[in-house]
Every structure is written in C-alpha cells, then in structure tokens.
Protein backbone atom coordinates (compact mmCIF):
# COMPACT_ATOMS: atom_id res chain seq x y z
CA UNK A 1 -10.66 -31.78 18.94
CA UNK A 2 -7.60 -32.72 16.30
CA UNK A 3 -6.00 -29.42 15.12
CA UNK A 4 -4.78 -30.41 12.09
CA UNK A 5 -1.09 -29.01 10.69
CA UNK A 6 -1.52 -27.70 7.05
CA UNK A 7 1.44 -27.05 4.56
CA UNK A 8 1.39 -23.86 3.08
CA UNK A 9 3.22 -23.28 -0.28
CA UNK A 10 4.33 -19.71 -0.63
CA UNK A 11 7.37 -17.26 -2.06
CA UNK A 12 7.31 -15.84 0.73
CA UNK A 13 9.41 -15.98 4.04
CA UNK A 14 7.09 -15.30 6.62
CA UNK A 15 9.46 -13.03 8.71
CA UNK A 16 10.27 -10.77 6.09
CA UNK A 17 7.09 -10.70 4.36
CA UNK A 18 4.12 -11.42 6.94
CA UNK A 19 1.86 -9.36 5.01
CA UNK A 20 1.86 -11.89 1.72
CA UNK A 21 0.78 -14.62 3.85
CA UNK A 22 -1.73 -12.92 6.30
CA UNK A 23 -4.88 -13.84 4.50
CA UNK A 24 -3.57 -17.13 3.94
CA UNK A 25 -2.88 -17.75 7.59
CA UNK A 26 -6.01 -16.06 8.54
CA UNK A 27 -8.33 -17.92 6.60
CA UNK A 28 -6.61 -21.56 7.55
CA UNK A 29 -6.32 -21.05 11.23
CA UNK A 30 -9.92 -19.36 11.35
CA UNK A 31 -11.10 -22.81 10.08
CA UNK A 32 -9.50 -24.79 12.90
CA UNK A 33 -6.15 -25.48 11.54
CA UNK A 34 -2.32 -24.59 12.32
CA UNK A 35 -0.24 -23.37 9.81
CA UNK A 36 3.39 -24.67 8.40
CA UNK A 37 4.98 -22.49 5.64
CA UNK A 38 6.78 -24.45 3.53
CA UNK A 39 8.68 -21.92 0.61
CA UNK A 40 11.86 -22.94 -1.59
CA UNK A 41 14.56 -21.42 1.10
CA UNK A 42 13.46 -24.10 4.13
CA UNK A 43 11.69 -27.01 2.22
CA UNK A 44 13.96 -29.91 2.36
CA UNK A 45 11.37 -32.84 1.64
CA UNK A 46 12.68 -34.25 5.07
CA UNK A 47 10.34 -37.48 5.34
CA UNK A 48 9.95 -37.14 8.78
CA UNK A 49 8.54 -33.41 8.33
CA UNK A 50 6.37 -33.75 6.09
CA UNK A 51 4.50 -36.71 7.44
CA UNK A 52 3.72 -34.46 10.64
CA UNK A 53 1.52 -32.25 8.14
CA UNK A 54 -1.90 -33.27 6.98
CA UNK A 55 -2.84 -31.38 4.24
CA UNK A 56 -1.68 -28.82 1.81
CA UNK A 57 -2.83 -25.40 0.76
CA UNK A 58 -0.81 -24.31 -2.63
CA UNK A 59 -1.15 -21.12 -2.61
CA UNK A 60 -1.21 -18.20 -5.47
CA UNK A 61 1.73 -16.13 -6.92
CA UNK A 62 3.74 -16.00 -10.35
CA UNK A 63 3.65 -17.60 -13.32
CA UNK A 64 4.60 -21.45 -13.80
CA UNK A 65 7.58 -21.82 -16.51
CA UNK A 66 5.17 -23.37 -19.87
CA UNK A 67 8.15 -25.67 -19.88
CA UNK A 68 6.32 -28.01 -17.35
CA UNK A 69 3.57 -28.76 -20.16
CA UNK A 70 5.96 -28.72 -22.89
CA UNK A 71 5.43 -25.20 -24.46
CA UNK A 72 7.38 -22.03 -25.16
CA UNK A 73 6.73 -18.85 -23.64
CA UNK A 74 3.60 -17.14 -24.95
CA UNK A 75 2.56 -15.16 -22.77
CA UNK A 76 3.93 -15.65 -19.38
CA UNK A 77 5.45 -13.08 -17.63
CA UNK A 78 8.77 -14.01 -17.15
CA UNK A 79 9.56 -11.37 -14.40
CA UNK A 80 7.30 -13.52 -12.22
CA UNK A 81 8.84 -17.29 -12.54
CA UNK A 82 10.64 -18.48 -9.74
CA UNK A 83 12.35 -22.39 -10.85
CA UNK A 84 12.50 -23.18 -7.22
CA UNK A 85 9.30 -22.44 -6.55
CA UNK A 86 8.00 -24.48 -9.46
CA UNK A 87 10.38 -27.40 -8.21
CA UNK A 88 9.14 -27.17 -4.98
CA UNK A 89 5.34 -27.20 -5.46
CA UNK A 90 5.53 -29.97 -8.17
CA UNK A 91 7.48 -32.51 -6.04
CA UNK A 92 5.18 -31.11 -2.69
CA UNK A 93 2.10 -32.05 -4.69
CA UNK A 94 3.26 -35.21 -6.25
CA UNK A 95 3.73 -36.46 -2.40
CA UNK A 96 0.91 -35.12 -1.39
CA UNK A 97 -1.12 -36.99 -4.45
CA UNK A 98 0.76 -40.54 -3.57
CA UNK A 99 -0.35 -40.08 -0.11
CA UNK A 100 -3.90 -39.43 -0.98
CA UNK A 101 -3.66 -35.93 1.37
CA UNK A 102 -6.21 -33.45 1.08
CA UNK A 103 -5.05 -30.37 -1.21
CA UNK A 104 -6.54 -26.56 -1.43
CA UNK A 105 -5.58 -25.14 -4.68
CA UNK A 106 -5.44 -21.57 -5.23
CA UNK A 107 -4.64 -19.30 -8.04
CA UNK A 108 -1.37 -20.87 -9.40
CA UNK A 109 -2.01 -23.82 -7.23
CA UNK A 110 -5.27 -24.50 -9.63
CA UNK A 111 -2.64 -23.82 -12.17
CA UNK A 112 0.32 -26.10 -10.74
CA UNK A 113 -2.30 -28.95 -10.23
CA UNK A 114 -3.70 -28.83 -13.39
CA UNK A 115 -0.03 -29.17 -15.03
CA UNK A 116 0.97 -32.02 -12.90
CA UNK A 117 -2.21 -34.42 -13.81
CA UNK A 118 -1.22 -33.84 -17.18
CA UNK A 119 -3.18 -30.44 -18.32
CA UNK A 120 -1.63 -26.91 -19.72
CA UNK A 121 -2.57 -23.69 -19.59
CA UNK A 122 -3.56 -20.61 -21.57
CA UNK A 123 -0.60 -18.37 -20.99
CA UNK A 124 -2.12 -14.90 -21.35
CA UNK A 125 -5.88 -13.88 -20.73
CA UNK A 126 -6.58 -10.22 -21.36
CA UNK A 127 -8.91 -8.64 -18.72
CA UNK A 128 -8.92 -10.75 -15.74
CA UNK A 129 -6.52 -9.66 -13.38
CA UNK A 130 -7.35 -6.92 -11.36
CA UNK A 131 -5.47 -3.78 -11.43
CA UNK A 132 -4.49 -2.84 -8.11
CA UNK A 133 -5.68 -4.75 -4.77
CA UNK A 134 -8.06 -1.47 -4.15
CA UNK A 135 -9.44 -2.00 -7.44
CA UNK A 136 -10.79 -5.79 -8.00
CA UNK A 137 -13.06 -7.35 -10.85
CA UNK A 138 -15.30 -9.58 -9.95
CA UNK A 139 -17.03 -12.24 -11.87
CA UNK A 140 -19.80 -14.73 -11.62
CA UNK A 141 -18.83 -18.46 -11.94
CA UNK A 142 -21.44 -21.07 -11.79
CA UNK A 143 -20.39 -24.24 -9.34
CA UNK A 144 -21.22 -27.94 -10.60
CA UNK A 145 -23.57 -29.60 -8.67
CA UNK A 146 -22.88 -32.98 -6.92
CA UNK A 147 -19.18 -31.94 -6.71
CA UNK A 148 -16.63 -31.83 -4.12
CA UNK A 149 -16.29 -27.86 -4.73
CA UNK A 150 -20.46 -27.74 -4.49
CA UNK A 151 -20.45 -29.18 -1.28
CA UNK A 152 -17.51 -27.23 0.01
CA UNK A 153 -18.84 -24.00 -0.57
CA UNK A 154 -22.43 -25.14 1.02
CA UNK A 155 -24.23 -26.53 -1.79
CA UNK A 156 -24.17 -22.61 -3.79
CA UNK A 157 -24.68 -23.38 -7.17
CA UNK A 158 -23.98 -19.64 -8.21
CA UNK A 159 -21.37 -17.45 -6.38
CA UNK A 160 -19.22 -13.69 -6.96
CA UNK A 161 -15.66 -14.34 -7.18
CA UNK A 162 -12.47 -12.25 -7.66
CA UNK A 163 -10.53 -12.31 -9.99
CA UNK A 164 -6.12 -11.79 -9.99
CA UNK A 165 -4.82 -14.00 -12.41
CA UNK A 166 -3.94 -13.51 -16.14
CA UNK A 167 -3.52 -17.08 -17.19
CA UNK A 168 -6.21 -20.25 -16.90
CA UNK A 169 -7.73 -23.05 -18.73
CA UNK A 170 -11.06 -24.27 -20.82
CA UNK A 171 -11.98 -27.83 -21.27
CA UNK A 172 -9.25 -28.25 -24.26
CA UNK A 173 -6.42 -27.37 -21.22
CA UNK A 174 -8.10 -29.59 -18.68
CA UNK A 175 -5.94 -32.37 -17.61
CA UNK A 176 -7.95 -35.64 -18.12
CA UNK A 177 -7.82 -36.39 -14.55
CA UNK A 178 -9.28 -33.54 -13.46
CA UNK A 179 -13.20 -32.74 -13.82
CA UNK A 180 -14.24 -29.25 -13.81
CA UNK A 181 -16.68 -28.19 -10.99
CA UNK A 182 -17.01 -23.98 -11.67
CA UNK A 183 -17.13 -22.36 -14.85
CA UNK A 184 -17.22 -18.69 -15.79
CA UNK A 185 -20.31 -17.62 -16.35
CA UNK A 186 -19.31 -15.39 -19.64
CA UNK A 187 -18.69 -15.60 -22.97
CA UNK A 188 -15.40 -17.28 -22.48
CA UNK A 189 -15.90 -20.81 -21.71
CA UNK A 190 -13.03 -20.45 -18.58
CA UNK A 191 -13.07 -23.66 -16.18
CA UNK A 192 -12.88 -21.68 -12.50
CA UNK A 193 -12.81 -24.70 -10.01
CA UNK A 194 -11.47 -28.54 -10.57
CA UNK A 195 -10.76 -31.31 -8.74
CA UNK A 196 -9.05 -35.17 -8.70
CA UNK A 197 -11.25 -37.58 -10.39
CA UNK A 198 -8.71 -40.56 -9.02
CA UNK A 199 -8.35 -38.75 -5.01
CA UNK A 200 -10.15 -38.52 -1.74
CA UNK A 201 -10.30 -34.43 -1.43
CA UNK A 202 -8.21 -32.80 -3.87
CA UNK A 203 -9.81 -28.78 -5.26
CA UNK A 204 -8.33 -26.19 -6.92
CA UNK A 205 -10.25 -23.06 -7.40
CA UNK A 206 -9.04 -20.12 -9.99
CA UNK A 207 -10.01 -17.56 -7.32
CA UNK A 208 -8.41 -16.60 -4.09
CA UNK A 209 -10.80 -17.58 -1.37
CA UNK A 210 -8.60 -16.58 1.87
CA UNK A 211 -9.40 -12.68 0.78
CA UNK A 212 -12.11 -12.94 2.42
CA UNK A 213 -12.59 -8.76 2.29
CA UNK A 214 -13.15 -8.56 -1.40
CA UNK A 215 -16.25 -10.98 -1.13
CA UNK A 216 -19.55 -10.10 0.65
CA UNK A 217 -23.17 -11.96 2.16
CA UNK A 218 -23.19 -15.27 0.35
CA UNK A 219 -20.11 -15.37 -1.38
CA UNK A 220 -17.71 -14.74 1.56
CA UNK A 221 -19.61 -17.47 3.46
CA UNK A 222 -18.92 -19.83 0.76
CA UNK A 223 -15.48 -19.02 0.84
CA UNK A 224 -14.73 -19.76 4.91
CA UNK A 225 -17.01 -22.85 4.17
CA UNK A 226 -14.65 -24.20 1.54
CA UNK A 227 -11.50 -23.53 4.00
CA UNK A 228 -14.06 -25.20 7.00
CA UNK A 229 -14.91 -28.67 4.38
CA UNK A 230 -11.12 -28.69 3.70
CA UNK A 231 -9.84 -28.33 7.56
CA UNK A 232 -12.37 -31.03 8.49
CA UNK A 233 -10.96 -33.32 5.35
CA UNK A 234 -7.46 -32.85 6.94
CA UNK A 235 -8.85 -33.64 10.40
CA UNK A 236 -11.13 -36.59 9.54
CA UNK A 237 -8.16 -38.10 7.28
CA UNK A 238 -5.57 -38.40 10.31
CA UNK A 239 -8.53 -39.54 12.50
C-alpha cells in the first residue's frame, strides 16, 4: 500500500524541539502516513520538493499578524507572531490550494485558512484557552451533517473537544468560500470546523485532534478517524 508523504507546518525544528511535534508526528504516521517538517528555517518552496509531498497538515501555534485581513492589533498577542511563519504557511497553502492537495487544518491552521479564502478573525476570546496542558477545557461542538468533517470523524454528529486557542471566528468572520461544518454548542455562536466549498478535501478544525490523550471513548476515535479519512485522501489523490 502507497505511504503517502505529508507536509507538516510547524515553528519548530524537529531536532531541537521533538517534543512540539510528537503528537503531530504520532497522530500522522499512526494513520499510515510519513512525515516531512516543513518550518521557516528549511522551507525553500523548491518545486521539485514539494511535488514529492501529497498533502499538508498546518499545524497550531501563535497568533497570525491581523495585518493579513487588513486589521490592527486588537487583541493578538504579539509575543507569539512569527512573520516567517505567517509567510511560509500562506504561500504553502496557496500551492497547496492551486494544486487541489488535501489539507488538515489545525488550530492556527483553521485560522491561516480561513484568512487566505478571504475571512478574518476575532482577535481575542476570553475563556477558551486552557491554562496549562495538565489543566484543559473541554467543550461540546456539534458537527454538520453531510459534510466532509461529518464523514471524517465517522458520521458523529456530536463530539468533546479541547480547547487551546484564544482567537476564532462566527459566521460574520467566515470567509465566503468556506462553509462551516462544527459549531460550538454554547451561547457563543463560535464556528469550530470548516472546509473548501471550491476543493476536493480541504478541513480545518479549531481543535487539536493529534492530542489524542486529552480526548476519551468516542471522541478520541473521531479524532484518529479524521487523521485516517485525511491519510487515505492523500493516498487515493496520488493513486
């Protein structure tokens, strides 16, 4: 069987920081595929490279500058943007989108992909990110049926997620060519999962999936099947 090769965007160099990346790595290879980090120090854009890879995974970290959806900081914790980074994971996506290659967005990639089809973002939500990675909130987000995301997680219309992020979007942020396919289930009316209205396999999801220890019964088996549906995607695409 195809092992497919899967880009990984990340801050993180690998050899001085395996521990940022191990849930990542975990979680991708567990569903059949090999990993290729690509971070701002080593990605070049080399044509060549990147057409050996056949999917991406964007993964979660700091805060994207507001400049990319024209507004001022608000909100956004400064400490946390990294340009090269943002440079890096806009132009990665943008080939990825031309090429009509399966994307994973997590966390700030839900975030980055909803910028770059034309959405923006609330730059400060109060409550949502958990305080320490021993103490995590959890919410309840309710999946749309008859949706890429719905089928990746195994038809579950209802599922516990974590929660680590401080920024996110409702439908007034939503880029219009996105749908939204999870939803908080709250009184905020936060979108939680989206996904390309104009691509073959293209999800983001607010939550982080790969830590797969801070979900249990049903909801960690709807995370590995979203990584599984998004392997296969990779796999059936270069078939």
């Amino acid at each position: 069987m195809y092992r497919p090769r899967v880009g990984l965007t990340t801050l993180y160099n690998e050899k001085v920081h395996p521990e940022k990346l191990r849930y990542y790595r975990e979680a991708i290879e567990r569903a059949g595929a090999e990993v290729v980090i690509l971070h701002p120090d080593t990605c070049t854009f080399n044509p060549k490279r990147l057409a050996q890879l056949d999917g991406f995974v964007l993964g979660g970290g700091g805060d994207v500058h507001p400049r990319y959806y024209g507004e001022d900081i608000n909100g956004t914790n400064v400490e946390t943007i990294h340009e090269g980074r943002d440079a890096m994971e806009f132009r990665l996506l943008e080939i990825a989108l031309e090429r009509d290659m399966p994307v994973l967005a997590i966390c700030r990639g839900f975030q980055v992909l909803n910028i770059l089809m034309g959405g923006k973002l609330i730059q400060h939500i109060p409550g949502h990110k958990s305080p320490s990675r021993e103490e995590i909130i959890h919410h309840l987000v309710r999946v749309v049926p008859n949706t890429l995301l719905w089928e990746a997680m195994g038809r579950r219309s209802e599922i516990v997620v974590n929660s680590h992020h401080h920024q996110g979007l409702t439908p007034q942020e939503l880029a219009p060519r996105l749908r939204a396919s999870a939803h908080l289930v709250g009184d905020l009316p936060l979108i939680e999962g989206i996904e390309s209205k104009e691509h073959r396999w293209v999800v983001g999801v607010q939550w982080h999936p790969e830590r797969l220890h801070e979900f249990a019964g049903e909801s960690r088996q709807a995370q590995e099947h979203l990584f599984r549906a998004f392997v296969q995607e990779c796999a059936r695409v270069t078939a």
